[in-house]
C-alpha atoms as a PDB file:
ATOM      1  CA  UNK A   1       0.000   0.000   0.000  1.00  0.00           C
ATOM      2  CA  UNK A   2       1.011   3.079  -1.291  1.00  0.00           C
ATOM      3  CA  UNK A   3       1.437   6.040   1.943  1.00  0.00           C
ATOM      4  CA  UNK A   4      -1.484   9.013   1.121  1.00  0.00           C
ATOM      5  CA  UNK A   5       0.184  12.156  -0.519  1.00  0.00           C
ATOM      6  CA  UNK A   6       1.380  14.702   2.083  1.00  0.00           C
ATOM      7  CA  UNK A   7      -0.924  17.170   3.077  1.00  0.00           C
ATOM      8  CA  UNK A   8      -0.055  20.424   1.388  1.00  0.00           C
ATOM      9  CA  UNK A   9      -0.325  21.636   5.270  1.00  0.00           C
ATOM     10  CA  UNK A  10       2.272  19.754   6.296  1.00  0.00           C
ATOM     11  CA  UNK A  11       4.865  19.777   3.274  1.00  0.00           C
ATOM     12  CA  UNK A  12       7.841  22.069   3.258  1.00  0.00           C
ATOM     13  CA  UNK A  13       9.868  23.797   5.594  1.00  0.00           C
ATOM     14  CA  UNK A  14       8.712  25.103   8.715  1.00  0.00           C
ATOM     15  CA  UNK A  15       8.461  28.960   8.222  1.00  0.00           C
ATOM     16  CA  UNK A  16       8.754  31.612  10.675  1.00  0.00           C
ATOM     17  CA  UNK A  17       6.075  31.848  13.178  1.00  0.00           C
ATOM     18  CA  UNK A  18       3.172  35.002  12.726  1.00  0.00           C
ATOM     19  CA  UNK A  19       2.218  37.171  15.246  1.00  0.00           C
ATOM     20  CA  UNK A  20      -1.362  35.310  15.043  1.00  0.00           C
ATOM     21  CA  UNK A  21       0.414  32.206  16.003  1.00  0.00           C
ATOM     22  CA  UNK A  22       2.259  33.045  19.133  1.00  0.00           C
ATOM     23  CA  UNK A  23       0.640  34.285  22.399  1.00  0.00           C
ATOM     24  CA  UNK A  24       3.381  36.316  24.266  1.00  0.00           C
ATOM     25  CA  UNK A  25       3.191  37.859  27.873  1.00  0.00           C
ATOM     26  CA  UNK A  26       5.597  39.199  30.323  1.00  0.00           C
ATOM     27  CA  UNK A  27       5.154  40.119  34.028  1.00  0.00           C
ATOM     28  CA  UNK A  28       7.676  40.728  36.615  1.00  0.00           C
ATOM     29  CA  UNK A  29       8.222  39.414  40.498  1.00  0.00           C
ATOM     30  CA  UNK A  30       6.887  42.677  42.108  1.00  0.00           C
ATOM     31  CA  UNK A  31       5.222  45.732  41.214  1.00  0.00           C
ATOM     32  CA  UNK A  32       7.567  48.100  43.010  1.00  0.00           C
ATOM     33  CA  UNK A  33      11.512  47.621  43.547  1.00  0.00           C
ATOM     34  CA  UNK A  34      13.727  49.356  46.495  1.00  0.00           C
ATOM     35  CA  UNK A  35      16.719  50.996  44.675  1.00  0.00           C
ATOM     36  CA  UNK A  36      19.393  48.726  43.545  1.00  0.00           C
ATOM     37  CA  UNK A  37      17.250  45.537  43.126  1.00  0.00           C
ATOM     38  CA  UNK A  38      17.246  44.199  39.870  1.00  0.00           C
ATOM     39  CA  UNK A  39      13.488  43.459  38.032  1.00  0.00           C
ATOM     40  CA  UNK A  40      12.877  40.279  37.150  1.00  0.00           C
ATOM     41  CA  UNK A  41      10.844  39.714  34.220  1.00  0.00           C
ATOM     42  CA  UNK A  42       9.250  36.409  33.211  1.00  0.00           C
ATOM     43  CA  UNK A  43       8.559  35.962  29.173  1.00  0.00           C
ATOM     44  CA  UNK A  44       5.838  34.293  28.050  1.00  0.00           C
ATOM     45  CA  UNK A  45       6.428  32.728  24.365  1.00  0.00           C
ATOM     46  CA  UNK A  46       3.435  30.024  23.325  1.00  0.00           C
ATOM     47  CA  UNK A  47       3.278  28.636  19.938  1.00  0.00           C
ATOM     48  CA  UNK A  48      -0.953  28.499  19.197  1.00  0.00           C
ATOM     49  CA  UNK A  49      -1.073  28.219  15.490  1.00  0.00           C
ATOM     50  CA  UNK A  50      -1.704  25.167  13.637  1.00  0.00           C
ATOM     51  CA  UNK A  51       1.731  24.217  12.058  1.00  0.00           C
ATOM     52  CA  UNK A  52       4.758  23.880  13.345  1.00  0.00           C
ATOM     53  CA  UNK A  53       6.641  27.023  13.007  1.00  0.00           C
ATOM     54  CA  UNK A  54      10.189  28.462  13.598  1.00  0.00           C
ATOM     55  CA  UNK A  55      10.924  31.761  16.683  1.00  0.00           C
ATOM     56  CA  UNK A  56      13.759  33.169  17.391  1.00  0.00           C
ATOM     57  CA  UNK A  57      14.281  32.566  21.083  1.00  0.00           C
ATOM     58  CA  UNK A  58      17.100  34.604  21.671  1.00  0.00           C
ATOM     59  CA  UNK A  59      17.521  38.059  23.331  1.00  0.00           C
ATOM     60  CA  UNK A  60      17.713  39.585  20.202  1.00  0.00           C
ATOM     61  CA  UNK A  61      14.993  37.998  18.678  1.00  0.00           C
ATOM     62  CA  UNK A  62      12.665  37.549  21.498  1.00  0.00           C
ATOM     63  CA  UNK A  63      13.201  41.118  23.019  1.00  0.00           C
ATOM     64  CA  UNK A  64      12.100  42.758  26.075  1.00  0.00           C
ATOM     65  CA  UNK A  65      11.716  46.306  26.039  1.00  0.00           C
ATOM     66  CA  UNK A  66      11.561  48.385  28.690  1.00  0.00           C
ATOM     67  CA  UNK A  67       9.721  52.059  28.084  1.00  0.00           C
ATOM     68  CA  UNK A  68      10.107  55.153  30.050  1.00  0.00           C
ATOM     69  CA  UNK A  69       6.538  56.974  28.847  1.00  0.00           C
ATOM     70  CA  UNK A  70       7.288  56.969  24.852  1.00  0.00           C
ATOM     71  CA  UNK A  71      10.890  56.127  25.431  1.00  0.00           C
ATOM     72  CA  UNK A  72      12.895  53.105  24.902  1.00  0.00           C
ATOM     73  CA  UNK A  73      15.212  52.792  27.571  1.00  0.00           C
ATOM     74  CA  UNK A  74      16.694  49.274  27.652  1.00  0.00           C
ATOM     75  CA  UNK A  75      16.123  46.643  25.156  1.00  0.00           C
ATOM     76  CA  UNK A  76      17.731  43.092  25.896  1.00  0.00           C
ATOM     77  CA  UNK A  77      18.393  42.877  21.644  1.00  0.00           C
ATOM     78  CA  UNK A  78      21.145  45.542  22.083  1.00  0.00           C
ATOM     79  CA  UNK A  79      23.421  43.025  24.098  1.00  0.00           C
ATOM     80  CA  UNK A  80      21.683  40.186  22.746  1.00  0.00           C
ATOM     81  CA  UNK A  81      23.081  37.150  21.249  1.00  0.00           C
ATOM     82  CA  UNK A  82      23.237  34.809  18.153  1.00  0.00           C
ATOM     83  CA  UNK A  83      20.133  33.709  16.785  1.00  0.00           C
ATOM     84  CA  UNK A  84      18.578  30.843  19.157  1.00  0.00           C
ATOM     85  CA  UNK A  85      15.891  29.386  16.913  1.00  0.00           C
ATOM     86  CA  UNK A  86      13.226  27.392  18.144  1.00  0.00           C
ATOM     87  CA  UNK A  87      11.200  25.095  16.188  1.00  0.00           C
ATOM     88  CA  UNK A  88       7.469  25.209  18.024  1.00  0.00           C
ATOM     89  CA  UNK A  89       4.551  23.099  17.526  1.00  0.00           C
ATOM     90  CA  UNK A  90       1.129  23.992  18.780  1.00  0.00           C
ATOM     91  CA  UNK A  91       0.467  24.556  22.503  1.00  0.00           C
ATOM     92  CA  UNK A  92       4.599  24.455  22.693  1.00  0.00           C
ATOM     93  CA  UNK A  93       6.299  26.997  25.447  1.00  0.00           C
ATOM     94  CA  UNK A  94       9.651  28.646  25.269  1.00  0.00           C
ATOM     95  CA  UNK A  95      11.781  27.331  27.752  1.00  0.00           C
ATOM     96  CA  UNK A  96      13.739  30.018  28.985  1.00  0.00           C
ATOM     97  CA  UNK A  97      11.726  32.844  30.497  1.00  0.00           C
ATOM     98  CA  UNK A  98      13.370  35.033  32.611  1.00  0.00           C
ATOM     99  CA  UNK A  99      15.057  38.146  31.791  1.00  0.00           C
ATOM    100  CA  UNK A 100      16.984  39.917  34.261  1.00  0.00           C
ATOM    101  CA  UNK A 101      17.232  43.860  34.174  1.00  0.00           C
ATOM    102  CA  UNK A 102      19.817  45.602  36.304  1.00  0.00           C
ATOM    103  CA  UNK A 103      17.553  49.123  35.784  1.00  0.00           C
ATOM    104  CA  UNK A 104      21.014  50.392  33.885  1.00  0.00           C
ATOM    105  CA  UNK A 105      19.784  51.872  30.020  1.00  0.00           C
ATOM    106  CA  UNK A 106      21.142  49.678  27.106  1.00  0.00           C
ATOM    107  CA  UNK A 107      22.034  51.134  23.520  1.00  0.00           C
ATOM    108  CA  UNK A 108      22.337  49.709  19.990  1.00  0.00           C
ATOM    109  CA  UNK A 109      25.886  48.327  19.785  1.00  0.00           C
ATOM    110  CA  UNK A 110      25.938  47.424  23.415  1.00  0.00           C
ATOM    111  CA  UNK A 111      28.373  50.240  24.853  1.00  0.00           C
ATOM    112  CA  UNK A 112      29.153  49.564  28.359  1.00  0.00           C
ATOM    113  CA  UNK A 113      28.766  52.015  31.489  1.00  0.00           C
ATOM    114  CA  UNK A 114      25.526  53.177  30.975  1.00  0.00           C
ATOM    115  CA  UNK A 115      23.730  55.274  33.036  1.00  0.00           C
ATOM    116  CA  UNK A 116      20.963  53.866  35.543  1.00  0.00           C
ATOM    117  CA  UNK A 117      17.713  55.230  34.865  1.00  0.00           C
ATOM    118  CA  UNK A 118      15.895  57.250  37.090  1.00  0.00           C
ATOM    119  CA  UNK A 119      13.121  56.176  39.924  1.00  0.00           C
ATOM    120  CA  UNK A 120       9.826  55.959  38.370  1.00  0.00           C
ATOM    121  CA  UNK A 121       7.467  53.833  36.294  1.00  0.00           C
ATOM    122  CA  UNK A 122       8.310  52.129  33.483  1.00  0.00           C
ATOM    123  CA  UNK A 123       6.901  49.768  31.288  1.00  0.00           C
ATOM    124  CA  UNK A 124       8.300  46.325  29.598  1.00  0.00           C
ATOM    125  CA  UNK A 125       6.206  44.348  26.695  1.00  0.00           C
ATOM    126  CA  UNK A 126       7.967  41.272  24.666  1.00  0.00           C
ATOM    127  CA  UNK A 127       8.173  41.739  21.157  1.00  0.00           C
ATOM    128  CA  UNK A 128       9.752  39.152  18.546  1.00  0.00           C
ATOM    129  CA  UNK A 129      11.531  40.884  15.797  1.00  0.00           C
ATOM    130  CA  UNK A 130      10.759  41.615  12.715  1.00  0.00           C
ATOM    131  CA  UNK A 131       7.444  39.344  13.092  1.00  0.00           C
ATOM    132  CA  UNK A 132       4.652  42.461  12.589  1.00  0.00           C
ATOM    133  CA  UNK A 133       2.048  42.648  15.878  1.00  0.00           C
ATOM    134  CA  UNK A 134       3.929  40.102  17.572  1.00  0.00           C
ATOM    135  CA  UNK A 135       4.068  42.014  20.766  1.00  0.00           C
ATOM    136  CA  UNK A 136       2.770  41.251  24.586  1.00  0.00           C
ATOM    137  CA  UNK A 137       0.605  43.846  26.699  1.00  0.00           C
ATOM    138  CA  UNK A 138       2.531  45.845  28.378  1.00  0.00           C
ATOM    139  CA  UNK A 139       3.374  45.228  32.212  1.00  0.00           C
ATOM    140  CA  UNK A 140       4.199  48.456  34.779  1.00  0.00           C
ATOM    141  CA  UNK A 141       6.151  48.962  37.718  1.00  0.00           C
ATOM    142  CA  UNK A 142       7.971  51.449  39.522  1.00  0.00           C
ATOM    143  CA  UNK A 143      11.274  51.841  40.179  1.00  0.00           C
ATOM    144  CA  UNK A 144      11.126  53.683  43.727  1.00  0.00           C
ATOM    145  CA  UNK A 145      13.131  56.589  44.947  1.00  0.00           C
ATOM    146  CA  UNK A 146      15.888  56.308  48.078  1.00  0.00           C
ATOM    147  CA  UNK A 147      14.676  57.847  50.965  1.00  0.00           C
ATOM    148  CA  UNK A 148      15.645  61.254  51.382  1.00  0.00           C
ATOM    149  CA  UNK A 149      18.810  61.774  53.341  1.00  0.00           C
ATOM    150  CA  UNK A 150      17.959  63.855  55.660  1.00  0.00           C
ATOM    151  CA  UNK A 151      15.067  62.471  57.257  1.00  0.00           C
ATOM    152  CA  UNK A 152      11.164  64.213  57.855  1.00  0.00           C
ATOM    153  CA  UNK A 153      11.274  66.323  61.183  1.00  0.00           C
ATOM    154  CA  UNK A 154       7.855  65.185  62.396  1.00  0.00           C
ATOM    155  CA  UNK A 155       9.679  61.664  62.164  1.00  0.00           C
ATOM    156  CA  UNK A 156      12.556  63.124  64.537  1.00  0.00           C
ATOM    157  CA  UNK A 157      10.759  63.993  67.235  1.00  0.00           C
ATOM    158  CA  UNK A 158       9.756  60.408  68.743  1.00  0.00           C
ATOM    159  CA  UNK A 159      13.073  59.007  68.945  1.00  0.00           C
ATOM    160  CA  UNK A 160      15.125  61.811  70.161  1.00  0.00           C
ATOM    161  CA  UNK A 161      12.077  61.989  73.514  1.00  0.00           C
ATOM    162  CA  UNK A 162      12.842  58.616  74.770  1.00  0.00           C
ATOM    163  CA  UNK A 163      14.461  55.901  72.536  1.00  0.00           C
ATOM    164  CA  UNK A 164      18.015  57.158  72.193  1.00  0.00           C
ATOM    165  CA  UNK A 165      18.523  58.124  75.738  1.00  0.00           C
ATOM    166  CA  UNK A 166      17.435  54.948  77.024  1.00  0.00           C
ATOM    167  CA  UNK A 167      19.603  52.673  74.984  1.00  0.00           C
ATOM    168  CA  UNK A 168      22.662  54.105  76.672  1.00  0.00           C
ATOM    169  CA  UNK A 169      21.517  54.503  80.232  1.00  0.00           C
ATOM    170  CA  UNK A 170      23.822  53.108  83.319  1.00  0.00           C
ATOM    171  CA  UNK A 171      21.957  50.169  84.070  1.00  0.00           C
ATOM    172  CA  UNK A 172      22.698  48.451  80.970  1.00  0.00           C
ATOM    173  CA  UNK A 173      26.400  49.751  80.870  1.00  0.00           C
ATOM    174  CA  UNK A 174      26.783  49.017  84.192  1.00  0.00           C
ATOM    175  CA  UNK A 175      25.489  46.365  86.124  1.00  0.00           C
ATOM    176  CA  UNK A 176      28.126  43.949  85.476  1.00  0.00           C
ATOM    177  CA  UNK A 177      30.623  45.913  87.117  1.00  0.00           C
ATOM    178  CA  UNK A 178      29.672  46.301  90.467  1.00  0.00           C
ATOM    179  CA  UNK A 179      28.938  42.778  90.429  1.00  0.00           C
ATOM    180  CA  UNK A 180      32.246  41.324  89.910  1.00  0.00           C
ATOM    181  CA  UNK A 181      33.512  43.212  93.337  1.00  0.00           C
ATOM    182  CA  UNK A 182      30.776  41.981  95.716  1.00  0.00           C
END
């Protein structure tokens, strides 16, 4: 018995995946991050079409963006690697998902020592390149500000009534003393 023809479907070479074909998301572990911690963002690439189909998995092609208002302030493409690309069937999940961002900008060609940005709120999506609409909703967060330096007087007042005083009073300096010469 002679196998049936292939299904016209299934013949040929995978080809890229469409933006109608991949669901992609992107959250991070908090909403708000002290300054100097690093935002964590988990990527979300699923494969929902109906033929196997080829992504670029790699931080150039699957990019996170991060947006200051209308501005791009870090995108993981600009350090990003070699191509990394995955062949996904139907209801298949990328692997790797998170994307680590030290809250320093990034710029095309990768220069080093940029600047961190500023506390605020930014936003990230997940976009795969050059596949048209193939981005995530956007997730926000806020980068918050140090606390001032010098610190609120209403906030002053309680400790220096009672709480500093009493940490250095005599009978916790010196009890042990007079003990040793009983």
């Amino acid at each position: 018995g002679k196998s049936p023809p292939p299904t016209p479907e299934a013949a040929g070479p995978p080809r890229d995946c469409t933006a109608a074909s991949l669901e992609l998301a992107v959250t991070t572990n908090a909403a708000e991050y002290e300054p100097g911690r690093a935002v964590q963002l988990d990527v979300t690439v699923r494969q929902s079409g109906g033929r196997p189909c080829l992504v670029d998995g790699s931080d150039a092609g699957r990019q996170v963006l991060v947006y200051s208002g209308d501005e791009l302030v870090w995108s993981s493409a600009h350090c990003g690697s070699t191509e990394r690309l995955l062949l996904m069937s139907t209801g298949d999940e990328d692997p790797s998902r998170l994307v680590r961002w030290g809250r320093h900008r990034s710029v095309e060609g990768c220069a080093p020592d940029q600047p961190e940005v500023a506390p605020g709120t930014y936003t990230a999506v997940v976009s795969i390149a050059g596949v048209d609409g193939a981005t995530s909703e956007p997730v926000t967060f806020t980068l918050l500000a140090p606390p001032a330096p010098t610190p609120d007087p209403a906030e002053t007042t309680a400790p220096a009534d009672g709480t500093a005083p009493a940490a250095g009073t005599t009978p916790a300096d010196g009890t042990a003393p007079p003990a040793e010469g009983t």
